[in-house]
C-alpha atoms as a PDB file:
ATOM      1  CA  UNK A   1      -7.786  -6.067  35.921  1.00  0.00           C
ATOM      2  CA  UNK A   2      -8.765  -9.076  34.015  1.00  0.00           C
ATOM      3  CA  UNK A   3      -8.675  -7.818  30.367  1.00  0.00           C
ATOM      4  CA  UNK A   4      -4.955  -7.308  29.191  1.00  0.00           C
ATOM      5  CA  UNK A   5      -5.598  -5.513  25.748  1.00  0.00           C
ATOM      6  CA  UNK A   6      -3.590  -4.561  22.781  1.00  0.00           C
ATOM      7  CA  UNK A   7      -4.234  -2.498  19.502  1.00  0.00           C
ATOM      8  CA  UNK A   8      -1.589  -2.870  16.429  1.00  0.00           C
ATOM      9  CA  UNK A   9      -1.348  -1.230  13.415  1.00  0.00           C
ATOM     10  CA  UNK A  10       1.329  -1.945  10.812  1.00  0.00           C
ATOM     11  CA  UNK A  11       4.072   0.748   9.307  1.00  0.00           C
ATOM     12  CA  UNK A  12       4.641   0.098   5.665  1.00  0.00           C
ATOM     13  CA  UNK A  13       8.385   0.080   5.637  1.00  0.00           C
ATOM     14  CA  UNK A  14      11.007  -1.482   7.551  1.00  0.00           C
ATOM     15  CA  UNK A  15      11.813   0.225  10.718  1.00  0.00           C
ATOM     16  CA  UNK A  16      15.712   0.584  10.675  1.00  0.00           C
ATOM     17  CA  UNK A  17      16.067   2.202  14.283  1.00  0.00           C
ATOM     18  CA  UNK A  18      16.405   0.624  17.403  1.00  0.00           C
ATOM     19  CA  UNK A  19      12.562  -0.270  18.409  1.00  0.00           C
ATOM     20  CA  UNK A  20      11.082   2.282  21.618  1.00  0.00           C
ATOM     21  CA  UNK A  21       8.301   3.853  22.768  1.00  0.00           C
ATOM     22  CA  UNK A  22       7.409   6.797  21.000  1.00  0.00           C
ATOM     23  CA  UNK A  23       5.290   8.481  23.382  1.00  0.00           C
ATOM     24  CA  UNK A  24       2.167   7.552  25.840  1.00  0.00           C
ATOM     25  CA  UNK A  25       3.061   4.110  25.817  1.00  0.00           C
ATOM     26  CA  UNK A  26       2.670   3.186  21.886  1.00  0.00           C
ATOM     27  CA  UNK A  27       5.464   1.906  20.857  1.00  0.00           C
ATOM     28  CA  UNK A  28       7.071   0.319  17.640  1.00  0.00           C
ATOM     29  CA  UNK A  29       7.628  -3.443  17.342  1.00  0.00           C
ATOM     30  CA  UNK A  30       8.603  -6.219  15.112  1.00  0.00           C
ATOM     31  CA  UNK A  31       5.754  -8.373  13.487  1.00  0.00           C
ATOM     32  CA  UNK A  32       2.992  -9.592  16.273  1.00  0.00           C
ATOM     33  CA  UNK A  33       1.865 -13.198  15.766  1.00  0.00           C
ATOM     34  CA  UNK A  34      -1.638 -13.690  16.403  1.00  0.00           C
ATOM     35  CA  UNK A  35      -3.686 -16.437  17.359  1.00  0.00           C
ATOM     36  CA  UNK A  36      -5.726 -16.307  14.171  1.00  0.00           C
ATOM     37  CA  UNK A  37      -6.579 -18.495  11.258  1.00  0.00           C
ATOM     38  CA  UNK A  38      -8.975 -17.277   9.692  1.00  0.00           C
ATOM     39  CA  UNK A  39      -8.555 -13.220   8.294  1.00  0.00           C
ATOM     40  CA  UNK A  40     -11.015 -13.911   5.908  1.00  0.00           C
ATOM     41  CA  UNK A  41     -13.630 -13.926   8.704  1.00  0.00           C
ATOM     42  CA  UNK A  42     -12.448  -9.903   9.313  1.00  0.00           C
ATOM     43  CA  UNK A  43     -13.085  -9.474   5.875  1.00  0.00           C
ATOM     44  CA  UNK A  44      -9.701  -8.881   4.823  1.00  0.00           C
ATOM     45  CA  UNK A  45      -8.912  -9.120   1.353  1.00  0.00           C
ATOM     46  CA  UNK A  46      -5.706 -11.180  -0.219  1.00  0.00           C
ATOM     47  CA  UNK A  47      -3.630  -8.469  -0.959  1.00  0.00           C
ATOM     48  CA  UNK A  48      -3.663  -7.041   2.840  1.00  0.00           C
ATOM     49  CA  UNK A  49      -3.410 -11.158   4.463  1.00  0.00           C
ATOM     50  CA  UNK A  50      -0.435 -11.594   2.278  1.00  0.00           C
ATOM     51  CA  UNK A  51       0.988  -7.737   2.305  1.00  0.00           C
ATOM     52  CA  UNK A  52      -0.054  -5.503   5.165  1.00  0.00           C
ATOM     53  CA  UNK A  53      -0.220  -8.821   8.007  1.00  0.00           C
ATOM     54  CA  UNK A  54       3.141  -9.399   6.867  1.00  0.00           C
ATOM     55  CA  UNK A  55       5.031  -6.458   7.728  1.00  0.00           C
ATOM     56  CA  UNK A  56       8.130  -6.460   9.620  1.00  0.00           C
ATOM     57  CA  UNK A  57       7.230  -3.559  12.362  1.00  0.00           C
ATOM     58  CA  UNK A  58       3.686  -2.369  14.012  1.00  0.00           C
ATOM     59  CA  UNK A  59       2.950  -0.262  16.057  1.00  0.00           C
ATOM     60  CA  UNK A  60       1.123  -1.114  19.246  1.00  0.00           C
ATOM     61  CA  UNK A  61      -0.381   0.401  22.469  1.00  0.00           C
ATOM     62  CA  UNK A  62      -1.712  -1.442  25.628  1.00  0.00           C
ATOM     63  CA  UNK A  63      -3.622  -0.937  28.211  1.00  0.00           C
ATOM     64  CA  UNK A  64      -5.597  -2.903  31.418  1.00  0.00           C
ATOM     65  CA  UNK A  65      -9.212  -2.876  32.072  1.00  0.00           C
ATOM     66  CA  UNK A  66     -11.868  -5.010  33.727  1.00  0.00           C
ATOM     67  CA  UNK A  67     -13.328  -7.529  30.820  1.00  0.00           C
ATOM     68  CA  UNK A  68     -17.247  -5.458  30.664  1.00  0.00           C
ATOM     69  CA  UNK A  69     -14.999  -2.328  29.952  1.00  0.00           C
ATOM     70  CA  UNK A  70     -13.058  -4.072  26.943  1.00  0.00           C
ATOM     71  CA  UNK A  71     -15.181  -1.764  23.811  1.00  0.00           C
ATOM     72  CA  UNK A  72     -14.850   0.922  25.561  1.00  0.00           C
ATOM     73  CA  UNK A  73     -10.936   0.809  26.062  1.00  0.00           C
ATOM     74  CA  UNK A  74     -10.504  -1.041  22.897  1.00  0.00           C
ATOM     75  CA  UNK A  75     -11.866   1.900  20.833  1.00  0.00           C
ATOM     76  CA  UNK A  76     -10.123   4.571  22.393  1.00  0.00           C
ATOM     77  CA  UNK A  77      -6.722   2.481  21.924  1.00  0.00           C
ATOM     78  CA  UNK A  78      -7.798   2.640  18.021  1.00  0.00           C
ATOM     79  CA  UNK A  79      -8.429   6.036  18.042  1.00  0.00           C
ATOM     80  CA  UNK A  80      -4.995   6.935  19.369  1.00  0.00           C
ATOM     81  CA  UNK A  81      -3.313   4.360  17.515  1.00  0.00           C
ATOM     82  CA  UNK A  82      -4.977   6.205  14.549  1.00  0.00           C
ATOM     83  CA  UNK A  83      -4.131   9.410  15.433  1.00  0.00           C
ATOM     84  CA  UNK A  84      -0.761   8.519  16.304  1.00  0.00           C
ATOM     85  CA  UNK A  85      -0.445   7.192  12.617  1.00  0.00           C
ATOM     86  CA  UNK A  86      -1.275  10.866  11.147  1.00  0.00           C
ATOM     87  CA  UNK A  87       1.298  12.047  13.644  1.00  0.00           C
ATOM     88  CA  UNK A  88       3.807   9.621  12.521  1.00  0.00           C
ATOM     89  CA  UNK A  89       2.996  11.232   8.664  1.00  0.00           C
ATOM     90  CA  UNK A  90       4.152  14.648   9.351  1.00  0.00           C
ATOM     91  CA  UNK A  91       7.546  12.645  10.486  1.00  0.00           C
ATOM     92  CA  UNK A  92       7.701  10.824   7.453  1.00  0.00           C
ATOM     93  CA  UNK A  93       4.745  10.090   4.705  1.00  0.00           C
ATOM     94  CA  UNK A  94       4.988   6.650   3.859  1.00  0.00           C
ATOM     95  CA  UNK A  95       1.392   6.016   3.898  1.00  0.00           C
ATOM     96  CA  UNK A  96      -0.531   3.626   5.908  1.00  0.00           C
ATOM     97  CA  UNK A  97      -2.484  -0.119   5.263  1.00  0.00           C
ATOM     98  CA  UNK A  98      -5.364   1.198   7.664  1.00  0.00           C
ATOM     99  CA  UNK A  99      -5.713  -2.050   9.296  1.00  0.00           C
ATOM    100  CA  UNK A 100      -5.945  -1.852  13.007  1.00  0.00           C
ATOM    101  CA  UNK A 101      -6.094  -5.370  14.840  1.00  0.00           C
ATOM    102  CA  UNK A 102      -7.654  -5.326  18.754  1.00  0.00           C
ATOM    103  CA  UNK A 103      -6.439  -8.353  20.563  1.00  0.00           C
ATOM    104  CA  UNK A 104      -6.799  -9.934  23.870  1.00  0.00           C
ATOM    105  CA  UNK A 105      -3.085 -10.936  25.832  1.00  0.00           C
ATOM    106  CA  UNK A 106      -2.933 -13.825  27.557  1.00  0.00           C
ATOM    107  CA  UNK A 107      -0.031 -16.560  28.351  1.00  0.00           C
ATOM    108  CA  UNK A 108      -2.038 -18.250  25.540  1.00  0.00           C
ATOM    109  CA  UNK A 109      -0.821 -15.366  22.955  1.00  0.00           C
ATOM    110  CA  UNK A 110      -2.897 -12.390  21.162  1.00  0.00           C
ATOM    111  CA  UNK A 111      -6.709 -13.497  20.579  1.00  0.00           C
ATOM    112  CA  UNK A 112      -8.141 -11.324  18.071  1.00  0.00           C
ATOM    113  CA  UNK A 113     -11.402  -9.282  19.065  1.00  0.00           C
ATOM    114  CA  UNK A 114     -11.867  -7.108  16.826  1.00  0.00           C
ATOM    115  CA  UNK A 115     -10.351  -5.615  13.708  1.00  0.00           C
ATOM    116  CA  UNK A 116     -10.726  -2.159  12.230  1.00  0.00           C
ATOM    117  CA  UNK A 117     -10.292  -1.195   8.329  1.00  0.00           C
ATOM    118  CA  UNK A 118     -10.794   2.873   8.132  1.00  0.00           C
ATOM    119  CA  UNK A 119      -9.112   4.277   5.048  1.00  0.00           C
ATOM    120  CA  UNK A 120      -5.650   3.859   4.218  1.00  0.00           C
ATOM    121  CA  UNK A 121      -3.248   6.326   3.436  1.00  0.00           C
ATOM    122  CA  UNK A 122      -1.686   6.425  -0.213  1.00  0.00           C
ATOM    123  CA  UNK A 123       1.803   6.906  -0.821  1.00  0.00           C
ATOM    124  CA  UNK A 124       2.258   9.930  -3.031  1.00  0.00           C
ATOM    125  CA  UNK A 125       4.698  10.212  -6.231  1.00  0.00           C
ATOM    126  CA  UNK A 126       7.373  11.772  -4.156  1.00  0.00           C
ATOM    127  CA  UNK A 127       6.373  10.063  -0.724  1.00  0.00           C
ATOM    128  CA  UNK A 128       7.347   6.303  -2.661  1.00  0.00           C
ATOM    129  CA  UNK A 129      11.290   8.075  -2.734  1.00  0.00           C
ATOM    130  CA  UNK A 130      11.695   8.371   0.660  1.00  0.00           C
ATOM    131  CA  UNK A 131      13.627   6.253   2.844  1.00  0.00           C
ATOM    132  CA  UNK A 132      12.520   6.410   6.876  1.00  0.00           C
ATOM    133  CA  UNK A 133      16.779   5.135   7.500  1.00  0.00           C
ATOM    134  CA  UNK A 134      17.724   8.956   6.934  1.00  0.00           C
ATOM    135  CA  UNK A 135      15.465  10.575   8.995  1.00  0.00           C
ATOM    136  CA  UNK A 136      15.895  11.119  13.021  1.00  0.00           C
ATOM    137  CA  UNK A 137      13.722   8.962  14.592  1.00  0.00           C
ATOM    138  CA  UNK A 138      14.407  11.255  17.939  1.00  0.00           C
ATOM    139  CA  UNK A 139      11.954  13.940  16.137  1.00  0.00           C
ATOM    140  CA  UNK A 140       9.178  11.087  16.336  1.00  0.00           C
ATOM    141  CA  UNK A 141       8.038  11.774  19.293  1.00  0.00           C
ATOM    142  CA  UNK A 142       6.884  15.435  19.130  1.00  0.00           C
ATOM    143  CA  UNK A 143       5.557  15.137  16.112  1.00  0.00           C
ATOM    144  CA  UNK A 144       2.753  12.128  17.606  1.00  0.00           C
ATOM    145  CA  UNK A 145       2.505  14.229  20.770  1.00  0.00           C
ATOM    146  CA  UNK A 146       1.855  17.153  18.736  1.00  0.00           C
ATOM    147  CA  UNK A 147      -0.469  15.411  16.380  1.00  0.00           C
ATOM    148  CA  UNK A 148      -2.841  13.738  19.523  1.00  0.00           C
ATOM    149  CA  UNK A 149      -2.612  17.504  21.378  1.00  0.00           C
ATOM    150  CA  UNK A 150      -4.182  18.940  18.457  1.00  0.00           C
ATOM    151  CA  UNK A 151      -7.091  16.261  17.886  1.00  0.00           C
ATOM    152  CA  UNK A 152      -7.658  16.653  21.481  1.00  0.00           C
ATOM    153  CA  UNK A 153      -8.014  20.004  21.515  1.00  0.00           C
ATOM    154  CA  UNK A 154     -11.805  21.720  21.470  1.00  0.00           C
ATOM    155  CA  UNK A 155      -9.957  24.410  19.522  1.00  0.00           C
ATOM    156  CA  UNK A 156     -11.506  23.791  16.043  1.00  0.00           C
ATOM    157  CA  UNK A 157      -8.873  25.431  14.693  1.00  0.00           C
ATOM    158  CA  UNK A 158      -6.325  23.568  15.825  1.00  0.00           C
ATOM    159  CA  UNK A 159      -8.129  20.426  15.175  1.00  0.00           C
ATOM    160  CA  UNK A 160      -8.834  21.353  11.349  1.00  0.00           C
ATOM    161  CA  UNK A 161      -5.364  21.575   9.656  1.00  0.00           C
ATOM    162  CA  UNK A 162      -4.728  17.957  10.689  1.00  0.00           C
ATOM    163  CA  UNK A 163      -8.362  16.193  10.303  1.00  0.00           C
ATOM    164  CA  UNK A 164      -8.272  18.120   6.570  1.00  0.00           C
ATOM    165  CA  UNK A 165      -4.950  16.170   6.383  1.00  0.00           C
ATOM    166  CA  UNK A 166      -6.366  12.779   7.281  1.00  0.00           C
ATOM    167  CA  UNK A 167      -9.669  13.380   4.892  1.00  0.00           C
ATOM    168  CA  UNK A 168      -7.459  14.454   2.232  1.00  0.00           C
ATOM    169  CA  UNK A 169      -5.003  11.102   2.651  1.00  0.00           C
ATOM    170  CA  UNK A 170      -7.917   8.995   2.798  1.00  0.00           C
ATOM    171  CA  UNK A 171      -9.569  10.346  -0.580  1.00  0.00           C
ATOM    172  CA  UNK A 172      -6.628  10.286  -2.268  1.00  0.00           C
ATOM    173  CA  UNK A 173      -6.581   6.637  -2.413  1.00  0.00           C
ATOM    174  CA  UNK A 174      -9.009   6.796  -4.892  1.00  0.00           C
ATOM    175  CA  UNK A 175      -9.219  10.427  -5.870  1.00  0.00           C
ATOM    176  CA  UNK A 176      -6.157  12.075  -6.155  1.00  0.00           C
ATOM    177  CA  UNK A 177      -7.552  15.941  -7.025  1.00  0.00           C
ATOM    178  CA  UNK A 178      -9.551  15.350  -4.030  1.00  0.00           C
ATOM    179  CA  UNK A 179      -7.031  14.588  -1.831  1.00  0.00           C
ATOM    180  CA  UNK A 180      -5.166  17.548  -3.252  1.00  0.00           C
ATOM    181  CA  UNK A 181      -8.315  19.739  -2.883  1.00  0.00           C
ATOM    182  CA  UNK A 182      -8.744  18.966   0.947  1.00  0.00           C
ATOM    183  CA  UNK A 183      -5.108  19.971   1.581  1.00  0.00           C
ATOM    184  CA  UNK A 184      -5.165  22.814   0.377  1.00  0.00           C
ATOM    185  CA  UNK A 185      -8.345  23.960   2.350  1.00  0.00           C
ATOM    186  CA  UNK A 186      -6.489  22.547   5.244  1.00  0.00           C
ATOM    187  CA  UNK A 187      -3.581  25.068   4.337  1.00  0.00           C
ATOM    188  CA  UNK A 188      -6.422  27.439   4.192  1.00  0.00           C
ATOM    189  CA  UNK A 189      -7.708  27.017   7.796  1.00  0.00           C
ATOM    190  CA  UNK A 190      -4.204  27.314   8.748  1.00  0.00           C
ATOM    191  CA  UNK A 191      -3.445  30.845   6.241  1.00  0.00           C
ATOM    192  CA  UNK A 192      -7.671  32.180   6.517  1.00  0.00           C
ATOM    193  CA  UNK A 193      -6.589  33.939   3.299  1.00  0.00           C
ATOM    194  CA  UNK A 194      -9.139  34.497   0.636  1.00  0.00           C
ATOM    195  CA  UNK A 195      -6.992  35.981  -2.189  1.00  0.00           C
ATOM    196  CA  UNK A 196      -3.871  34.834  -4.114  1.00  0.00           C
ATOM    197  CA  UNK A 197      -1.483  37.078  -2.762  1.00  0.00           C
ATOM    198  CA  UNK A 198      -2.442  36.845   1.315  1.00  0.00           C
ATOM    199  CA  UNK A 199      -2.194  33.310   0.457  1.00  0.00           C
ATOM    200  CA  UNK A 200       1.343  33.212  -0.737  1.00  0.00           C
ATOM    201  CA  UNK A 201       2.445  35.794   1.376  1.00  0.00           C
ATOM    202  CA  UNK A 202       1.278  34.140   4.689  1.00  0.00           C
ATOM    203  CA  UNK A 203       2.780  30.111   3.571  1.00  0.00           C
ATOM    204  CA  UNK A 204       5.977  32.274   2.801  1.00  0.00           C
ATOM    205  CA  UNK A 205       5.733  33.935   6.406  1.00  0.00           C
ATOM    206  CA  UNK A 206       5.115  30.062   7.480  1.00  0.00           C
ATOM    207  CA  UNK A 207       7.726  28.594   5.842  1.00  0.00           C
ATOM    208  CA  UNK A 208      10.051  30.676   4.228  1.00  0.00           C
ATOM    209  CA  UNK A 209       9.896  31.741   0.444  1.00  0.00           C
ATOM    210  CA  UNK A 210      13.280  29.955  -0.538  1.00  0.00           C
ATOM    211  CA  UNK A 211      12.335  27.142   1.286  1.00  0.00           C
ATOM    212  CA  UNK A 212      12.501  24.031  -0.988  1.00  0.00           C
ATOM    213  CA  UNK A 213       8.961  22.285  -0.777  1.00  0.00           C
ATOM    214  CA  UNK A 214       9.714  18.066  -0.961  1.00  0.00           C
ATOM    215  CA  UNK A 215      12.188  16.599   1.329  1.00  0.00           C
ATOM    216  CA  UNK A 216      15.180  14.553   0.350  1.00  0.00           C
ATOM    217  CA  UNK A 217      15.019  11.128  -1.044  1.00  0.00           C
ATOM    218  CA  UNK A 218      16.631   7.190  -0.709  1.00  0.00           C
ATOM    219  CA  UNK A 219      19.563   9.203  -2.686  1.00  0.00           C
ATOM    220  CA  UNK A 220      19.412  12.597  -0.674  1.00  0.00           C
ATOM    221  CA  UNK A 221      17.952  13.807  -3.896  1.00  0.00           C
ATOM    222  CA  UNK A 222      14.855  16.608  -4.127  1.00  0.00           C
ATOM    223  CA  UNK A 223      13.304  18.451  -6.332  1.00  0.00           C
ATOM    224  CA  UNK A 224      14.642  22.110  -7.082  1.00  0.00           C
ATOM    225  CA  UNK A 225      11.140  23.737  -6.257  1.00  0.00           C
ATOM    226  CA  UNK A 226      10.551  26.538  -3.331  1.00  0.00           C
ATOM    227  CA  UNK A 227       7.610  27.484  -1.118  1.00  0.00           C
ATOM    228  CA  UNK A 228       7.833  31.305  -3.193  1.00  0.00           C
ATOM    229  CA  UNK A 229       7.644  29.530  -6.792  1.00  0.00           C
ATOM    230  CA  UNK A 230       4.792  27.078  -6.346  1.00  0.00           C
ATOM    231  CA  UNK A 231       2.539  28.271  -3.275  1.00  0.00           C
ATOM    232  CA  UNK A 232       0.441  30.725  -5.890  1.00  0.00           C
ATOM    233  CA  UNK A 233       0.431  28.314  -8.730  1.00  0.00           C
ATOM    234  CA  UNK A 234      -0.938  25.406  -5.883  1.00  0.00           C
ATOM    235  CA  UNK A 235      -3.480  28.565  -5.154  1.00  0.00           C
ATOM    236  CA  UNK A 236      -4.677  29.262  -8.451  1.00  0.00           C
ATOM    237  CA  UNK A 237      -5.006  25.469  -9.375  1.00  0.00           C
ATOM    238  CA  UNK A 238      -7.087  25.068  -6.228  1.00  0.00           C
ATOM    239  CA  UNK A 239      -9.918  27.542  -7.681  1.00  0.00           C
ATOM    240  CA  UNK A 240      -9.668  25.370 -10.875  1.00  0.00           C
ATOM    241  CA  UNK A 241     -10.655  22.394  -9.038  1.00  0.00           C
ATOM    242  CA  UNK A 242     -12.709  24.143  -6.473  1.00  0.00           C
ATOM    243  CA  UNK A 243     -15.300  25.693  -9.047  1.00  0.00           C
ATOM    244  CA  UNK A 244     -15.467  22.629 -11.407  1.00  0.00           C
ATOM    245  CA  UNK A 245     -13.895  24.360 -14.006  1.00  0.00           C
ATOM    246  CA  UNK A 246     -12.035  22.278 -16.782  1.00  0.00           C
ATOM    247  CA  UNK A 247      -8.283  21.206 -15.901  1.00  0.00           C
ATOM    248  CA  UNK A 248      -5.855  23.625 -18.707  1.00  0.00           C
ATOM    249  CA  UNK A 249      -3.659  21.883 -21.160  1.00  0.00           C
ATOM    250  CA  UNK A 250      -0.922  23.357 -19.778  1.00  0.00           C
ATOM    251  CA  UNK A 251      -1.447  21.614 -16.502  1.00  0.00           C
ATOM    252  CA  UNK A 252      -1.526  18.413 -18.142  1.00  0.00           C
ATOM    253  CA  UNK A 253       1.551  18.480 -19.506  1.00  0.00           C
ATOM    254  CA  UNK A 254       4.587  16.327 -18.944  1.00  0.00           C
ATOM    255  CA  UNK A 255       7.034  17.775 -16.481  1.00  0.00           C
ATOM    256  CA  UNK A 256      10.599  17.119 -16.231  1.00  0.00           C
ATOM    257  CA  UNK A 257      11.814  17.714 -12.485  1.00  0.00           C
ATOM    258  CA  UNK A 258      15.227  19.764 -11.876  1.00  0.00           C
ATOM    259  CA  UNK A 259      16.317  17.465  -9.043  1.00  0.00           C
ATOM    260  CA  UNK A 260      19.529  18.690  -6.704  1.00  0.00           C
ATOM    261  CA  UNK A 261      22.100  17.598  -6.605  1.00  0.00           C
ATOM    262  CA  UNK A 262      22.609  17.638 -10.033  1.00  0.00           C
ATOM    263  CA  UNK A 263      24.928  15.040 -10.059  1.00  0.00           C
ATOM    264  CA  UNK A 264      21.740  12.151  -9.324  1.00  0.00           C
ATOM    265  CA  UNK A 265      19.825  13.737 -11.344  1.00  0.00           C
ATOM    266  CA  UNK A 266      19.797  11.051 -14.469  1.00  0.00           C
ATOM    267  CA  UNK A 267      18.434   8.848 -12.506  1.00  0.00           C
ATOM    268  CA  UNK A 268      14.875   8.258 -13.019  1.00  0.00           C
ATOM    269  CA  UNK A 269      11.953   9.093 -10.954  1.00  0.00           C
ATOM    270  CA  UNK A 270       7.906   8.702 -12.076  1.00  0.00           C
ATOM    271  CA  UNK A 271       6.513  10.223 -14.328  1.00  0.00           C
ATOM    272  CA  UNK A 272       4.927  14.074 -13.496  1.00  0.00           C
ATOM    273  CA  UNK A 273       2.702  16.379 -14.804  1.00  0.00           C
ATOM    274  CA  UNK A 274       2.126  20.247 -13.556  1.00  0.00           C
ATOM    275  CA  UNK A 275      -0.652  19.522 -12.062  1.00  0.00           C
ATOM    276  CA  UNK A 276       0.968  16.536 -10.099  1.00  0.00           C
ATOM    277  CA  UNK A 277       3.416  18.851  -8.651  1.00  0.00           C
ATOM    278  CA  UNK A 278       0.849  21.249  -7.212  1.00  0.00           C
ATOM    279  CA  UNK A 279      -0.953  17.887  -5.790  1.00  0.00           C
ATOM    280  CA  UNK A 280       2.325  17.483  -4.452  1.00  0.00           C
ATOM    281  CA  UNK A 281       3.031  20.272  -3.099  1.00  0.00           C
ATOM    282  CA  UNK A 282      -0.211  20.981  -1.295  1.00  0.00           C
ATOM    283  CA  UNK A 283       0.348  17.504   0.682  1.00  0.00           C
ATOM    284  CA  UNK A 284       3.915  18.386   1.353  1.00  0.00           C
ATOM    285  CA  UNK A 285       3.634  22.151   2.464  1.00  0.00           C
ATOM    286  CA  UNK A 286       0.591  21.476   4.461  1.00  0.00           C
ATOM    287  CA  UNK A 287       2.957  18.550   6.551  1.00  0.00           C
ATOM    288  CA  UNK A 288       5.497  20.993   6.798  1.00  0.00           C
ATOM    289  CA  UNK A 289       3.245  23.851   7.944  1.00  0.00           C
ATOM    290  CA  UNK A 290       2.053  21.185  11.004  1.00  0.00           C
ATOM    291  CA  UNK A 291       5.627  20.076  11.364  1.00  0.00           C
ATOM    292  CA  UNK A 292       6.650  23.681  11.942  1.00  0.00           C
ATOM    293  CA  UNK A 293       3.497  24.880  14.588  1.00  0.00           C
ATOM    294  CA  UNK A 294       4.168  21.687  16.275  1.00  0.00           C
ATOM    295  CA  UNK A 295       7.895  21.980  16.707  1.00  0.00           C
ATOM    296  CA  UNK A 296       7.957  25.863  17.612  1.00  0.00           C
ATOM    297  CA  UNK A 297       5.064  26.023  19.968  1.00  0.00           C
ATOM    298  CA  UNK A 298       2.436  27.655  17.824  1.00  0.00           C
ATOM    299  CA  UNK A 299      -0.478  25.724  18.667  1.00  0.00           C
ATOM    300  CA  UNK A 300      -1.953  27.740  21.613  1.00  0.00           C
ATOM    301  CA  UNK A 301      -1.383  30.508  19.033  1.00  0.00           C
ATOM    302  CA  UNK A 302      -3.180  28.898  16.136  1.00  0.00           C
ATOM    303  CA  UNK A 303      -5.951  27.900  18.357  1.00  0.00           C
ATOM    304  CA  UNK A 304      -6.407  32.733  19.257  1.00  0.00           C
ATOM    305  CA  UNK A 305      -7.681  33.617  16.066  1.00  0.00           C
ATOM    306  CA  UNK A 306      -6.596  37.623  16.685  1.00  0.00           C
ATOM    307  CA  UNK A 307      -3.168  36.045  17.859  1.00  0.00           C
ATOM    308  CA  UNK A 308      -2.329  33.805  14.596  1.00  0.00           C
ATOM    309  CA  UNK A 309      -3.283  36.342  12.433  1.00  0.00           C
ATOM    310  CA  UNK A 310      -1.061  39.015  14.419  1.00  0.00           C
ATOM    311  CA  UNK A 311       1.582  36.279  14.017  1.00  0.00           C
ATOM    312  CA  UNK A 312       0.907  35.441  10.685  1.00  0.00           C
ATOM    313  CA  UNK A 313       1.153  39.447   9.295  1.00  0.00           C
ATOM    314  CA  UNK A 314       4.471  39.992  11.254  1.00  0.00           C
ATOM    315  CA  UNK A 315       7.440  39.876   9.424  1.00  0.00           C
ATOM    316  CA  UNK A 316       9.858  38.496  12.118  1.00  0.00           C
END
């Protein structure tokens, strides 16, 4: 093989755990050097030369091929690099630059060959208080593996939940209802409930009703809101948006979170609305909804229609 390639992709925050390979050979790394003076050529813009180029860990995935088979090979590496990204969400939702940089190895260095700008992912109001250091980076894995089984799948339903996910990131960069909007019709693929109540009822059976809805944050703080409280308000603002109809007062209104332990709670956090916290929400019980099909086996089940729904209406 005469073509030694490699496809990198930068995390937006420090990785604090030892560096591995998560799974099929992409791994995470500290900050590549390539041979490249020019991004401007690539048409990067300042802010991601001097910001995204400049992170301290990527991650990368390499493979071998003879040189006329280098697109080829190159673009499925940035596929799976992208894929693995969304995976790497569901673990923790810091966002992503959505640079991906194609390179040539040599014992000259890394020769750039192509580089790839699809959408970046934002990071939300509650994603920005997260901190990757208290997570387990051992729960990685499953959740990439999971993420590339699904995409791979020619089960449409199994590949909906997660591409709605994507879409929704990606148009929530500069549309944040949108964004909202396309998560919650990716909860819907995953629920196939047309009323208020199924709704509710089957994202309880999913996730529990008392389960609280945003993970903990830098301080091991979160907000004091459950799965049973906001999954029908999320519902009902989703028909707002969905039929073009005009946005209530009431959901413009300032909201003051009840954040647990009570103790941190005087400490700031940005500013929300009602209708930020069902934005929220949607993003963050759709993630945990994958999290939880991918980590007890339910994806051959999601992928039987009769079967989900069976498992769906049980109570058990």
């Amino acid at each position: 093989m005469d073509f030694q390639a490699s496809v990198f992709t930068p995390l937006r925050a420090r990785w604090p755990h030892p560096q591995r390979e998560i799974i099929r050979g992409i791994r995470i790394v500290e900050k590549p050097t390539f041979n490249e003076d020019s991004w401007s050529f690539w048409n990067l813009r300042r802010t991601e030369t001097e910001d995204a180029l400049n992170r301290s860990h990527w991650l990368q995935v390499d493979a071998e091929c003879e040189t006329y088979q280098k697109d080829r090979v190159l673009n499925n590496l940035v596929a799976v690099l992208r894929e693995a990204m969304l995976g790497f969400q569901l673990w923790c939702p810091i966002g992503w630059d959505g640079i991906i940089i194609c390179a040539r190895r040599s014992n000259a260095g890394l020769q750039v060959e192509t580089v790839n700008i699809p959408e970046p992912y934002p990071r939300s109001l509650w994603g920005r208080m997260l901190d990757i250091e208290r997570y387990d980076a051992a729960q990685l894995p499953a959740f990439v593996e999971g993420t590339l089984a699904a995409l791979e799948s020619t089960s449409t339903r199994q590949k909906n939940p997660f591409q709605f996910l994507e879409i929704g990131l990606q148009s929530a960069v500069n549309h944040y209802r949108a964004g909202a909007l396309l998560w919650t019709v990716g909860l819907d693929g995953l629920l196939g409930a047309q009323k208020r109540d199924v709704f509710l009822a089957r994202l309880v059976r999913l996730l529990g009703e008392d389960t609280l809805v945003f993970p903990e944050d830098f301080m091991g703080r979160r907000p004091s809101c459950t799965v049973g409280f906001v999954a029908g308000k999320v519902f009902d603002w989703r028909n707002l948006i969905a039929h073009g109809t005009e946005i209530l007062e009431d959901y413009r209104k300032p909201l003051q979170l009840k954040l647990e332990p009570s103790e941190f709670a005087h400490i700031p956090v940005d500013d929300w609305t009602h209708e930020m916290l069902y934005c929220e929400s949607a993003l963050f019980m759709l993630l945990a909804s994958l999290r939880r099909i991918i980590t007890d086996g339910l994806l051959p089940t999601l992928g039987n229609k009769r079967e989900w729904d069976r498992w769906l209406r049980s109570t058990t």
